[in-house]
N, C-alpha and C. Protein backbone atom coordinates (compact mmCIF):
# COMPACT_ATOMS: atom_id res chain seq x y z
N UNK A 1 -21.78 -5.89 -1.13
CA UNK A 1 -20.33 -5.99 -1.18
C UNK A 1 -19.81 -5.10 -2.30
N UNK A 2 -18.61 -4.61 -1.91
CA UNK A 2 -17.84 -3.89 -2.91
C UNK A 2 -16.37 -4.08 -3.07
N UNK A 3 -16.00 -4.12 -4.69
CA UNK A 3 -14.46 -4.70 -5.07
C UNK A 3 -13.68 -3.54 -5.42
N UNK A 4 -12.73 -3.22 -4.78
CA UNK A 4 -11.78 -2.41 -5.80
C UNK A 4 -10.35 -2.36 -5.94
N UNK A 5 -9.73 -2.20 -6.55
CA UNK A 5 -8.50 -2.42 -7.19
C UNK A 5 -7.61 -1.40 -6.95
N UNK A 6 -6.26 -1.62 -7.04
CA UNK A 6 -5.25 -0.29 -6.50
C UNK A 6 -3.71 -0.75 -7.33
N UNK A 7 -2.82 0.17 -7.61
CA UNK A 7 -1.97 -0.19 -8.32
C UNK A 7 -1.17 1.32 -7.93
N UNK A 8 0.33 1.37 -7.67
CA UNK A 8 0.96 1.95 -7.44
C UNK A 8 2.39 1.73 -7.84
N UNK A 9 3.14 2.65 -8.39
CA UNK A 9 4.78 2.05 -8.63
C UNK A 9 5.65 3.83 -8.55
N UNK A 10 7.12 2.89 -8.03
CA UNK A 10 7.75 4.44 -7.84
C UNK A 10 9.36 3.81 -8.36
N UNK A 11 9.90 4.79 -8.92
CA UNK A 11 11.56 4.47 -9.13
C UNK A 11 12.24 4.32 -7.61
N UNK A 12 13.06 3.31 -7.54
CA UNK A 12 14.25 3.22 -6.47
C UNK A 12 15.41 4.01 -6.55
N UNK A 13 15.76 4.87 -5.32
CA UNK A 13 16.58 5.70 -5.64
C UNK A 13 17.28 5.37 -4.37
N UNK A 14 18.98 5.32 -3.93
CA UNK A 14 20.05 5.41 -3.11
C UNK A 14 19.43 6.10 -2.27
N UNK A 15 19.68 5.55 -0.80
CA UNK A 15 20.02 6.54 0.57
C UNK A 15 18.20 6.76 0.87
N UNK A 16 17.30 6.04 0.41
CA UNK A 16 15.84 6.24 0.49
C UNK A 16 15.37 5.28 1.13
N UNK A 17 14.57 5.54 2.44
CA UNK A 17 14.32 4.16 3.54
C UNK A 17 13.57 3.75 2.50
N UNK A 18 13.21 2.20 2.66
CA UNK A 18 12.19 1.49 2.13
C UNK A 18 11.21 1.13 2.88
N UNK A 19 10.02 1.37 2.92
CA UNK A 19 9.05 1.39 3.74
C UNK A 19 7.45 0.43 2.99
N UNK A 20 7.50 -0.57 3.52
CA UNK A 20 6.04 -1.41 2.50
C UNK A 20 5.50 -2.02 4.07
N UNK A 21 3.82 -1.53 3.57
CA UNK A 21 2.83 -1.85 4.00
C UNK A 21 3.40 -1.22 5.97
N UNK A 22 4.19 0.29 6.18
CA UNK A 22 4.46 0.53 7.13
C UNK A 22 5.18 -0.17 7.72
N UNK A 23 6.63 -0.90 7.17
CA UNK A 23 7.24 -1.58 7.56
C UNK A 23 8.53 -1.28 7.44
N UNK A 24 9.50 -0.38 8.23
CA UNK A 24 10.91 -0.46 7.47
C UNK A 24 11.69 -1.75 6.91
N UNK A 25 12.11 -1.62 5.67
CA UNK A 25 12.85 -2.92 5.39
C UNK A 25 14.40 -2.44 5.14
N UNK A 26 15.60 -3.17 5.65
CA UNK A 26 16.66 -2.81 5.31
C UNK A 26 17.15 -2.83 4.39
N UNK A 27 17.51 -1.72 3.86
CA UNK A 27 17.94 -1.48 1.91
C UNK A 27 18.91 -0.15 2.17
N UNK A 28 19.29 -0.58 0.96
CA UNK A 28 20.24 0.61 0.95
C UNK A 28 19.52 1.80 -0.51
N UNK A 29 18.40 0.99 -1.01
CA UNK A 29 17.81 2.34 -1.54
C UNK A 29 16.20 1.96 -1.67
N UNK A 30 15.34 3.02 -1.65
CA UNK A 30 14.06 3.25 -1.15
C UNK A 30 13.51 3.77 -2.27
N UNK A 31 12.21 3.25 -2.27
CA UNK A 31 10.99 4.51 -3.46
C UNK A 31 11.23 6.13 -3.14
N UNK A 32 11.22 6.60 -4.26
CA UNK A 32 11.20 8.42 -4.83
C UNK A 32 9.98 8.48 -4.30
N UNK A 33 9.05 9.41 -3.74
CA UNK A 33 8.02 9.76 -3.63
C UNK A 33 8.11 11.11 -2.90
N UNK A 34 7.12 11.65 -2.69
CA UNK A 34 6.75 12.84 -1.85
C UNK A 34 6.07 12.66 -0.37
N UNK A 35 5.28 11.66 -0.15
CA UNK A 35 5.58 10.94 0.98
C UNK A 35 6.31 10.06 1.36
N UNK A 36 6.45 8.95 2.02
CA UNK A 36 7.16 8.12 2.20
C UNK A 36 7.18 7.01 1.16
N UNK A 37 6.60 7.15 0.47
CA UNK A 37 6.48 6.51 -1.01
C UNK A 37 6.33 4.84 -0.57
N UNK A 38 5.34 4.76 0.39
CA UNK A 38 4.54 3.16 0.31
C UNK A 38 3.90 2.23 -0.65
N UNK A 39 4.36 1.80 -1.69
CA UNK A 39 3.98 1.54 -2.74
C UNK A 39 2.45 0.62 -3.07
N UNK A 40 2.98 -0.63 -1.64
CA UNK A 40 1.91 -1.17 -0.90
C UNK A 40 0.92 -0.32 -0.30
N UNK A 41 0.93 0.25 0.53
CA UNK A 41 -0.05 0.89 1.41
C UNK A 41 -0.89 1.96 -0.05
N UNK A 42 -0.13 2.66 -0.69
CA UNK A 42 -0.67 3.30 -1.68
C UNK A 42 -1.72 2.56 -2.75
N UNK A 43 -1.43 1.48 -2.79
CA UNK A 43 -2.10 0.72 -3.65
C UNK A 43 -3.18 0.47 -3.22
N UNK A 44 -3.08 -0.22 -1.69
CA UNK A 44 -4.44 -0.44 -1.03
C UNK A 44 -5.53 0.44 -0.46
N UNK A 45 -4.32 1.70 -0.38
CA UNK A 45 -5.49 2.96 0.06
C UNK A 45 -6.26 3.55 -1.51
N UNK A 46 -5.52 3.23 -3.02
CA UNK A 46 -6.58 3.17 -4.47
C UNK A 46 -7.38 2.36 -4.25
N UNK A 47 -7.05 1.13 -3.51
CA UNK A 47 -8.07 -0.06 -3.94
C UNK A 47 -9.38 0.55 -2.67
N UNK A 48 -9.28 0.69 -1.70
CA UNK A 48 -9.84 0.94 -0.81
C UNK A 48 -11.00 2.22 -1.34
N UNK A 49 -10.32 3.17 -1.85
CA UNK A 49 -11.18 4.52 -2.02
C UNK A 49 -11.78 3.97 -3.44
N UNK A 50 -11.28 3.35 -4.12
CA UNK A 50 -11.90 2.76 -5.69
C UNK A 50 -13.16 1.75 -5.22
N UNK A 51 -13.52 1.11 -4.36
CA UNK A 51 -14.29 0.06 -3.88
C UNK A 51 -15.45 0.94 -3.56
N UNK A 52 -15.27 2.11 -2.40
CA UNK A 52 -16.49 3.08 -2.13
C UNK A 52 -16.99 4.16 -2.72
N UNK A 53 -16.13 4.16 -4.04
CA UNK A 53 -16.37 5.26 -5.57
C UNK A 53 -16.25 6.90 -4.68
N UNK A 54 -14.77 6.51 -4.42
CA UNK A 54 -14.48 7.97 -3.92
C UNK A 54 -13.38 8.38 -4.76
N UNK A 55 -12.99 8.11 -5.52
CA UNK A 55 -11.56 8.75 -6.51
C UNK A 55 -10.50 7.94 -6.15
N UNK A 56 -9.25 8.85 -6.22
CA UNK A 56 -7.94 8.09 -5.91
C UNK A 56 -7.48 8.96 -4.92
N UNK A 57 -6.03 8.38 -4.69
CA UNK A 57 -5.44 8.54 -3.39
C UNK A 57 -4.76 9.91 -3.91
N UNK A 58 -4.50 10.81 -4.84
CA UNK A 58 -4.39 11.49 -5.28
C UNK A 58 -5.23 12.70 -5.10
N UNK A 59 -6.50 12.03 -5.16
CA UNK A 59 -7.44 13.56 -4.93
C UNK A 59 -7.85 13.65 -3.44
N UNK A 60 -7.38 12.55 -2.88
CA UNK A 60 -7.76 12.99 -0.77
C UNK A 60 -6.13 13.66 -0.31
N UNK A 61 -4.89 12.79 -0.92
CA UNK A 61 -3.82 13.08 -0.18
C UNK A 61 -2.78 13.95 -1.71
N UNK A 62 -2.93 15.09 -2.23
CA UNK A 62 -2.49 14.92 -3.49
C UNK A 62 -0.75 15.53 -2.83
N UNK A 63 0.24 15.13 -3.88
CA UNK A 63 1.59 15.23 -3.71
C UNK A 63 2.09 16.54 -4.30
N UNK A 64 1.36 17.30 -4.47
CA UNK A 64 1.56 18.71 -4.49
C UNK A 64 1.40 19.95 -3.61
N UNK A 65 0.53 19.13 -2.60
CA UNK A 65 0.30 19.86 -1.36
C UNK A 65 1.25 19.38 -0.22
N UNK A 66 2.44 20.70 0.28
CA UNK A 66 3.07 19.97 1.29
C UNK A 66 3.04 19.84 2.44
N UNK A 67 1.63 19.41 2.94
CA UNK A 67 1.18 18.76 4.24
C UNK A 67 1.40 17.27 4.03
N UNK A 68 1.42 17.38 2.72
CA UNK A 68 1.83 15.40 2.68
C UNK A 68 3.13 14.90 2.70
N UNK A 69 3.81 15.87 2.36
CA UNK A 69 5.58 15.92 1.96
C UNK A 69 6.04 15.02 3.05
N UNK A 70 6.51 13.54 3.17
CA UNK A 70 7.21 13.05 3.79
C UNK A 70 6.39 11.87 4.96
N UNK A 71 4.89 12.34 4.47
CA UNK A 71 3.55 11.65 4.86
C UNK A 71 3.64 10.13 5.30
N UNK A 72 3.45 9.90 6.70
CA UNK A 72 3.06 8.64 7.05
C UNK A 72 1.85 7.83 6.16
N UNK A 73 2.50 6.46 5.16
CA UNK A 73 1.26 6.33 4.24
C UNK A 73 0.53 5.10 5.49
N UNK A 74 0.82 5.46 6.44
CA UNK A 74 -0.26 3.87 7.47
C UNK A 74 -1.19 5.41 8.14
N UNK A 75 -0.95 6.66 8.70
CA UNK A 75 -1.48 7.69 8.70
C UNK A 75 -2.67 7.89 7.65
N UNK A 76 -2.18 7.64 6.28
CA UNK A 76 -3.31 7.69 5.06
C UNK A 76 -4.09 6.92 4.80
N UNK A 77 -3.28 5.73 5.44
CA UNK A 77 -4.70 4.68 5.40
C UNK A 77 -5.51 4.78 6.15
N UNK A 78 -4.92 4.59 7.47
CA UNK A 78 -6.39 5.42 8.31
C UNK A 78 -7.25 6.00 8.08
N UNK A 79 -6.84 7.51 7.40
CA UNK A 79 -8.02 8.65 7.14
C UNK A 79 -8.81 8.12 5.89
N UNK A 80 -8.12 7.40 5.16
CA UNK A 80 -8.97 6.59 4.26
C UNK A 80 -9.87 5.89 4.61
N UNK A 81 -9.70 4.84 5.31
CA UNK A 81 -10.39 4.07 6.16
C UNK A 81 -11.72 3.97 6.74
N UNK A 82 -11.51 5.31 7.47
CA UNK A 82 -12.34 6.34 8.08
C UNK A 82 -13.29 6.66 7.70
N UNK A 83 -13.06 6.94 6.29
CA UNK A 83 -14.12 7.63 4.93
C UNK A 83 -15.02 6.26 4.79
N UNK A 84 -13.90 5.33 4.32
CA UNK A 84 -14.77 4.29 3.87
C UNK A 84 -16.68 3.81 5.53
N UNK A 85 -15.34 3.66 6.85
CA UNK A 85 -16.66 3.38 7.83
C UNK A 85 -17.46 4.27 7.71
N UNK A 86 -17.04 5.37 7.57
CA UNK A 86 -18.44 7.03 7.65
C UNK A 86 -19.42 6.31 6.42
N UNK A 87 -19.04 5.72 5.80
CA UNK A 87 -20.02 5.28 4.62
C UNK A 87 -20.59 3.97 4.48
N UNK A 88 -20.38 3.18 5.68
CA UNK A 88 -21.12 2.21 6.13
C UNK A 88 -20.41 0.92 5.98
N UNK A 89 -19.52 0.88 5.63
CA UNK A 89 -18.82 -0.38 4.71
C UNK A 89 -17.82 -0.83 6.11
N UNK A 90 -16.90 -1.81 6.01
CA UNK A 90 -16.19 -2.57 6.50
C UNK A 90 -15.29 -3.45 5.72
N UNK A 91 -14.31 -3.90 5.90
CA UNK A 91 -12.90 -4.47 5.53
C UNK A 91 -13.51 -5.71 5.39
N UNK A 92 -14.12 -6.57 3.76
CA UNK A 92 -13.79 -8.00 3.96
C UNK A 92 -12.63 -8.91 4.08
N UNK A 93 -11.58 -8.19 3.33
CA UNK A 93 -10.46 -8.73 3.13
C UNK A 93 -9.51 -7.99 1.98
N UNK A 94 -8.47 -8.05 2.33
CA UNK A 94 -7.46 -7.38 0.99
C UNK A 94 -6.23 -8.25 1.10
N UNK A 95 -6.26 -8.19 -0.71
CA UNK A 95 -4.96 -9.13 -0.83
C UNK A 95 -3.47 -8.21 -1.51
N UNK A 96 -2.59 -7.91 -1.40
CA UNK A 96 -1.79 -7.07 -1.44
C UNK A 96 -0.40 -7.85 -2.06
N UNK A 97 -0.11 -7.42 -3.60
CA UNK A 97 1.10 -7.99 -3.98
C UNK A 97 2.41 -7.05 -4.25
N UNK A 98 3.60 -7.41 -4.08
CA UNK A 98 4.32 -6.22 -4.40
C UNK A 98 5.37 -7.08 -5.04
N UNK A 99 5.78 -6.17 -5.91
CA UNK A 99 6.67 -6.89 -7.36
C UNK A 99 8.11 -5.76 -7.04
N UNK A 100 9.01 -6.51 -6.81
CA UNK A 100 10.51 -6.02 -6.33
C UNK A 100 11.68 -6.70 -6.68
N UNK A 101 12.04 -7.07 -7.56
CA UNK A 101 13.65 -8.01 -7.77
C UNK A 101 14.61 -7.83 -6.24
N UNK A 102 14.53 -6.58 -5.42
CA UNK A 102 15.80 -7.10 -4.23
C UNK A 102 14.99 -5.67 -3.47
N UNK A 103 15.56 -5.67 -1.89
CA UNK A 103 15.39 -7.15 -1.24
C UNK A 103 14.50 -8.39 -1.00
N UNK A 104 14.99 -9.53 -0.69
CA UNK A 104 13.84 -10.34 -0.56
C UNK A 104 13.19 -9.74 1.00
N UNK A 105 11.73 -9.94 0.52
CA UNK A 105 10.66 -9.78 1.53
C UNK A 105 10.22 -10.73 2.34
N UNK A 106 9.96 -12.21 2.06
CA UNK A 106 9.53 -12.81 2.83
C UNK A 106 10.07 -12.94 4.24
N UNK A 107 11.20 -12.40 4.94
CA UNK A 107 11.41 -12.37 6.47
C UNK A 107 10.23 -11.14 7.39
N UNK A 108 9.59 -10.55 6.06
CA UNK A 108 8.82 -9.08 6.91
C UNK A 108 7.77 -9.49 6.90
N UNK A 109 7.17 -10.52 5.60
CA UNK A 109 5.57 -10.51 5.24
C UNK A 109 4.68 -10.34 6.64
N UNK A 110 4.91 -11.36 7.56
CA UNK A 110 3.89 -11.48 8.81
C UNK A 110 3.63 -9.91 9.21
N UNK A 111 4.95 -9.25 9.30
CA UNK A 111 5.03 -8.31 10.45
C UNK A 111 3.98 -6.90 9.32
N UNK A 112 3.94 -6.58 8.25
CA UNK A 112 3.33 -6.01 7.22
C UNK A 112 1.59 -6.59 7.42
N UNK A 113 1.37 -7.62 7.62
CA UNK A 113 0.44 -8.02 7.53
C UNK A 113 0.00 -7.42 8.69
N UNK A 114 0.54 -7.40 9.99
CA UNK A 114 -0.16 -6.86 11.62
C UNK A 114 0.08 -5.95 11.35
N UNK A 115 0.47 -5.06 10.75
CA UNK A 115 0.86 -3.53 10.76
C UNK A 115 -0.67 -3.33 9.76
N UNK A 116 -0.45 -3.81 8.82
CA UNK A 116 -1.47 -3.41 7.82
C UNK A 116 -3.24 -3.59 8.53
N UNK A 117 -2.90 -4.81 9.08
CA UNK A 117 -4.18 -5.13 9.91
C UNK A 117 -5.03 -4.56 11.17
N UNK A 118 -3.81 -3.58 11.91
CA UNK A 118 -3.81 -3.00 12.85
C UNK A 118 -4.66 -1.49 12.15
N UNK A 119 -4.12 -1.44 11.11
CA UNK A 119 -4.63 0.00 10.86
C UNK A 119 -5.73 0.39 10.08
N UNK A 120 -6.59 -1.30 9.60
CA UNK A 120 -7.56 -1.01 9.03
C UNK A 120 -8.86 -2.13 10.50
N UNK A 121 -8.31 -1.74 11.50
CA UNK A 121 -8.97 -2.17 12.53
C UNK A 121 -9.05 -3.98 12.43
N UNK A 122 -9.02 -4.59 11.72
CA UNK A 122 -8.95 -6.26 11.60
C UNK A 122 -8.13 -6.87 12.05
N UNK A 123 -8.04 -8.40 12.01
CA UNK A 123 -7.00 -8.87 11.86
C UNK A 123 -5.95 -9.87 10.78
N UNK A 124 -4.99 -10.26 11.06
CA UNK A 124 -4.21 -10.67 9.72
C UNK A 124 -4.84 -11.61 9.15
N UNK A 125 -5.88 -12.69 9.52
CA UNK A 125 -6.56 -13.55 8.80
C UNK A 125 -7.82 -13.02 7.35
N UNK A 126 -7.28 -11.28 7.41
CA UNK A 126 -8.21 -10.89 6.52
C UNK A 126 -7.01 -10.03 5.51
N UNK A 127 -5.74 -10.28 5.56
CA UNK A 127 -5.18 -9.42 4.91
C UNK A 127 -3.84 -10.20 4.81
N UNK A 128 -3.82 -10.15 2.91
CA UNK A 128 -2.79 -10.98 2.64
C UNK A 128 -1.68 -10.22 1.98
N UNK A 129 -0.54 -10.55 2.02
CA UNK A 129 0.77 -9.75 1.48
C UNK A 129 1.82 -11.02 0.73
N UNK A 130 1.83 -10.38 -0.62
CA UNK A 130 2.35 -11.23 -1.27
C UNK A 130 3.43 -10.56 -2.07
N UNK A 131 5.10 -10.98 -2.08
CA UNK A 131 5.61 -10.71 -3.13
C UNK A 131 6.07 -11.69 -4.00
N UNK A 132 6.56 -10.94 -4.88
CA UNK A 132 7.50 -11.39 -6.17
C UNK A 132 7.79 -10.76 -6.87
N UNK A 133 9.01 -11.28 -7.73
CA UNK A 133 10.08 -10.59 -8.65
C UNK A 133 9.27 -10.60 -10.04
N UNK A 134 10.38 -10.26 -10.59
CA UNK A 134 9.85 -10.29 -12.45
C UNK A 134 10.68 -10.93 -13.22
N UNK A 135 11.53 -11.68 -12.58
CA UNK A 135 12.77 -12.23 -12.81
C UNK A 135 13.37 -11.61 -14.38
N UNK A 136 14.31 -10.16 -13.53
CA UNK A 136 14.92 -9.55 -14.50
C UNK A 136 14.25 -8.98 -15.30
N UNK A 137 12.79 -8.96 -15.41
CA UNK A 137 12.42 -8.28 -16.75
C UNK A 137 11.70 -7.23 -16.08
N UNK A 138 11.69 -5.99 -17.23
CA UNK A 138 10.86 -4.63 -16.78
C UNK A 138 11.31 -3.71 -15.65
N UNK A 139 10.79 -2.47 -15.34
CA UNK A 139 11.53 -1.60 -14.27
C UNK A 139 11.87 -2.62 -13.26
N UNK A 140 10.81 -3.39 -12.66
CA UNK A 140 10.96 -3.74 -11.48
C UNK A 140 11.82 -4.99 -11.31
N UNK A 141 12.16 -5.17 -12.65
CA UNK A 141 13.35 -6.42 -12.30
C UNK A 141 14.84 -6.27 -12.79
N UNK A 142 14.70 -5.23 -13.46
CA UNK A 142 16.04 -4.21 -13.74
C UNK A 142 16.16 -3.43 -11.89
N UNK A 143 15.71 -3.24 -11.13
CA UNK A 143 15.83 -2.93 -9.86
C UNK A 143 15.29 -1.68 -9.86
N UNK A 144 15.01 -0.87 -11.15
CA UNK A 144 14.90 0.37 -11.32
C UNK A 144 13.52 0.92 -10.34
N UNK A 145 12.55 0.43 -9.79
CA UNK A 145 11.52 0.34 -9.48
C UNK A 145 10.78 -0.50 -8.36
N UNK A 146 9.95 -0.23 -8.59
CA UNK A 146 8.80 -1.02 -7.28
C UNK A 146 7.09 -0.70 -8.11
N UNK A 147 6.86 -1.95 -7.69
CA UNK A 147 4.82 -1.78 -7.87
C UNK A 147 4.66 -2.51 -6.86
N UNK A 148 2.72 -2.27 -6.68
CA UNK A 148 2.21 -2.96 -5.99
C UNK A 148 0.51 -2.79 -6.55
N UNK A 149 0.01 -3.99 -6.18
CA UNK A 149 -1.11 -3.94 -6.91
C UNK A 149 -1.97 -4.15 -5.38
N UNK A 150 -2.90 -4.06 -5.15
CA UNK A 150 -3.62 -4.51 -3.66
C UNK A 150 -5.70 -4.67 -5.12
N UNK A 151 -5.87 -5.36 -4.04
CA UNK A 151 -7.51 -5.88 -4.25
C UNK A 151 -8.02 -5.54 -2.97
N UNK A 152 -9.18 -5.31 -2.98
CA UNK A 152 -10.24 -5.51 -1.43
C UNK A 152 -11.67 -5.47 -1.48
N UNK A 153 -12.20 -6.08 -0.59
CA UNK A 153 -13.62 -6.54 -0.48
C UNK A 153 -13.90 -5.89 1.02
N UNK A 154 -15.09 -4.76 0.09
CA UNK A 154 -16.16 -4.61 1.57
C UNK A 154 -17.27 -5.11 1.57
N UNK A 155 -17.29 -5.03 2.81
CA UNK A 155 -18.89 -5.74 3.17
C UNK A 155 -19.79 -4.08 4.04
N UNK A 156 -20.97 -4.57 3.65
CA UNK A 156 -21.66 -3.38 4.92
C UNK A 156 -21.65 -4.08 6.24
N UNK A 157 -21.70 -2.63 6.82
CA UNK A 157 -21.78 -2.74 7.99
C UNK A 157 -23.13 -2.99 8.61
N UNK A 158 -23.21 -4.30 9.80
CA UNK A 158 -24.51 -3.94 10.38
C UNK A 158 -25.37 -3.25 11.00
């Protein structure tokens, strides 16, 4: 088995879809990024490539190259993904938190979870999505921001 960890955060900026764990959510402002700035999905595709000691999501998809510019991040998980099965491993489970003062999330969680689950071939009983605020304190509770932290466990494959 292998553990690894993922952590991602982006400023909120006006007129920017908001997009977590490949999910549009209705907002009237969205993460800055160079792709679609998934804060979730980004986190879990660190935790994911950090688990099979392949680097970060930075050195497979980096944001200076503009083939990524505007990048489907459920697209990146895939090819991540991918890497990880070519190397024998499999999805035990990932737990996925995202820290946001507004909007509230819990009307999407389920639907993030089948999206997320769909694209790392499993299903939602192996993949958890959790938010919460900071109540008011720090970027992400001044609104200024978004994080997300994700965990995951592989197992080999038989």
């Amino acid at each position: 088995m292998r553990i690894g960890f993922g952590y991602d955060a982006h400023r909120l900026v006006p007129g920017r879809k908001m997009v977590l764990c490949g999910v549009e959510i209705p907002c009237e402002f969205g993460p800055a990024g160079h792709s679609d700035a998934d804060a979730a999905l980004h986190a879990l595709i660190d935790a994911l490539l950090g688990a099979a000691a392949l680097g970060d999501i930075g050195s497979h998809f980096p944001d200076g190259n503009e083939r990524y510019r505007g990048a489907d991040s459920l697209a990146l998980l895939r090819q991540a993904y991918a890497m990880i099965r070519e190397r024998g491993y499999k999805l035990g489970n990932a737990d996925i938190t995202i820290v946001l003062q507004n909007p509230k999330l819990a009307p999407h969680i389920e639907k993030m979870r089948e999206t997320a689950a769909r694209a790392l071939e499993s299903d939602t009983g192996k993949i958890s999505v959790k938010a919460t605020t900071e109540e008011g304190m720090g970027f992400t509770g001044s609104g200024e921001g978004i994080s997300a932290y994700a965990v995951v466990l592989l197992e080999r494959t038989e």
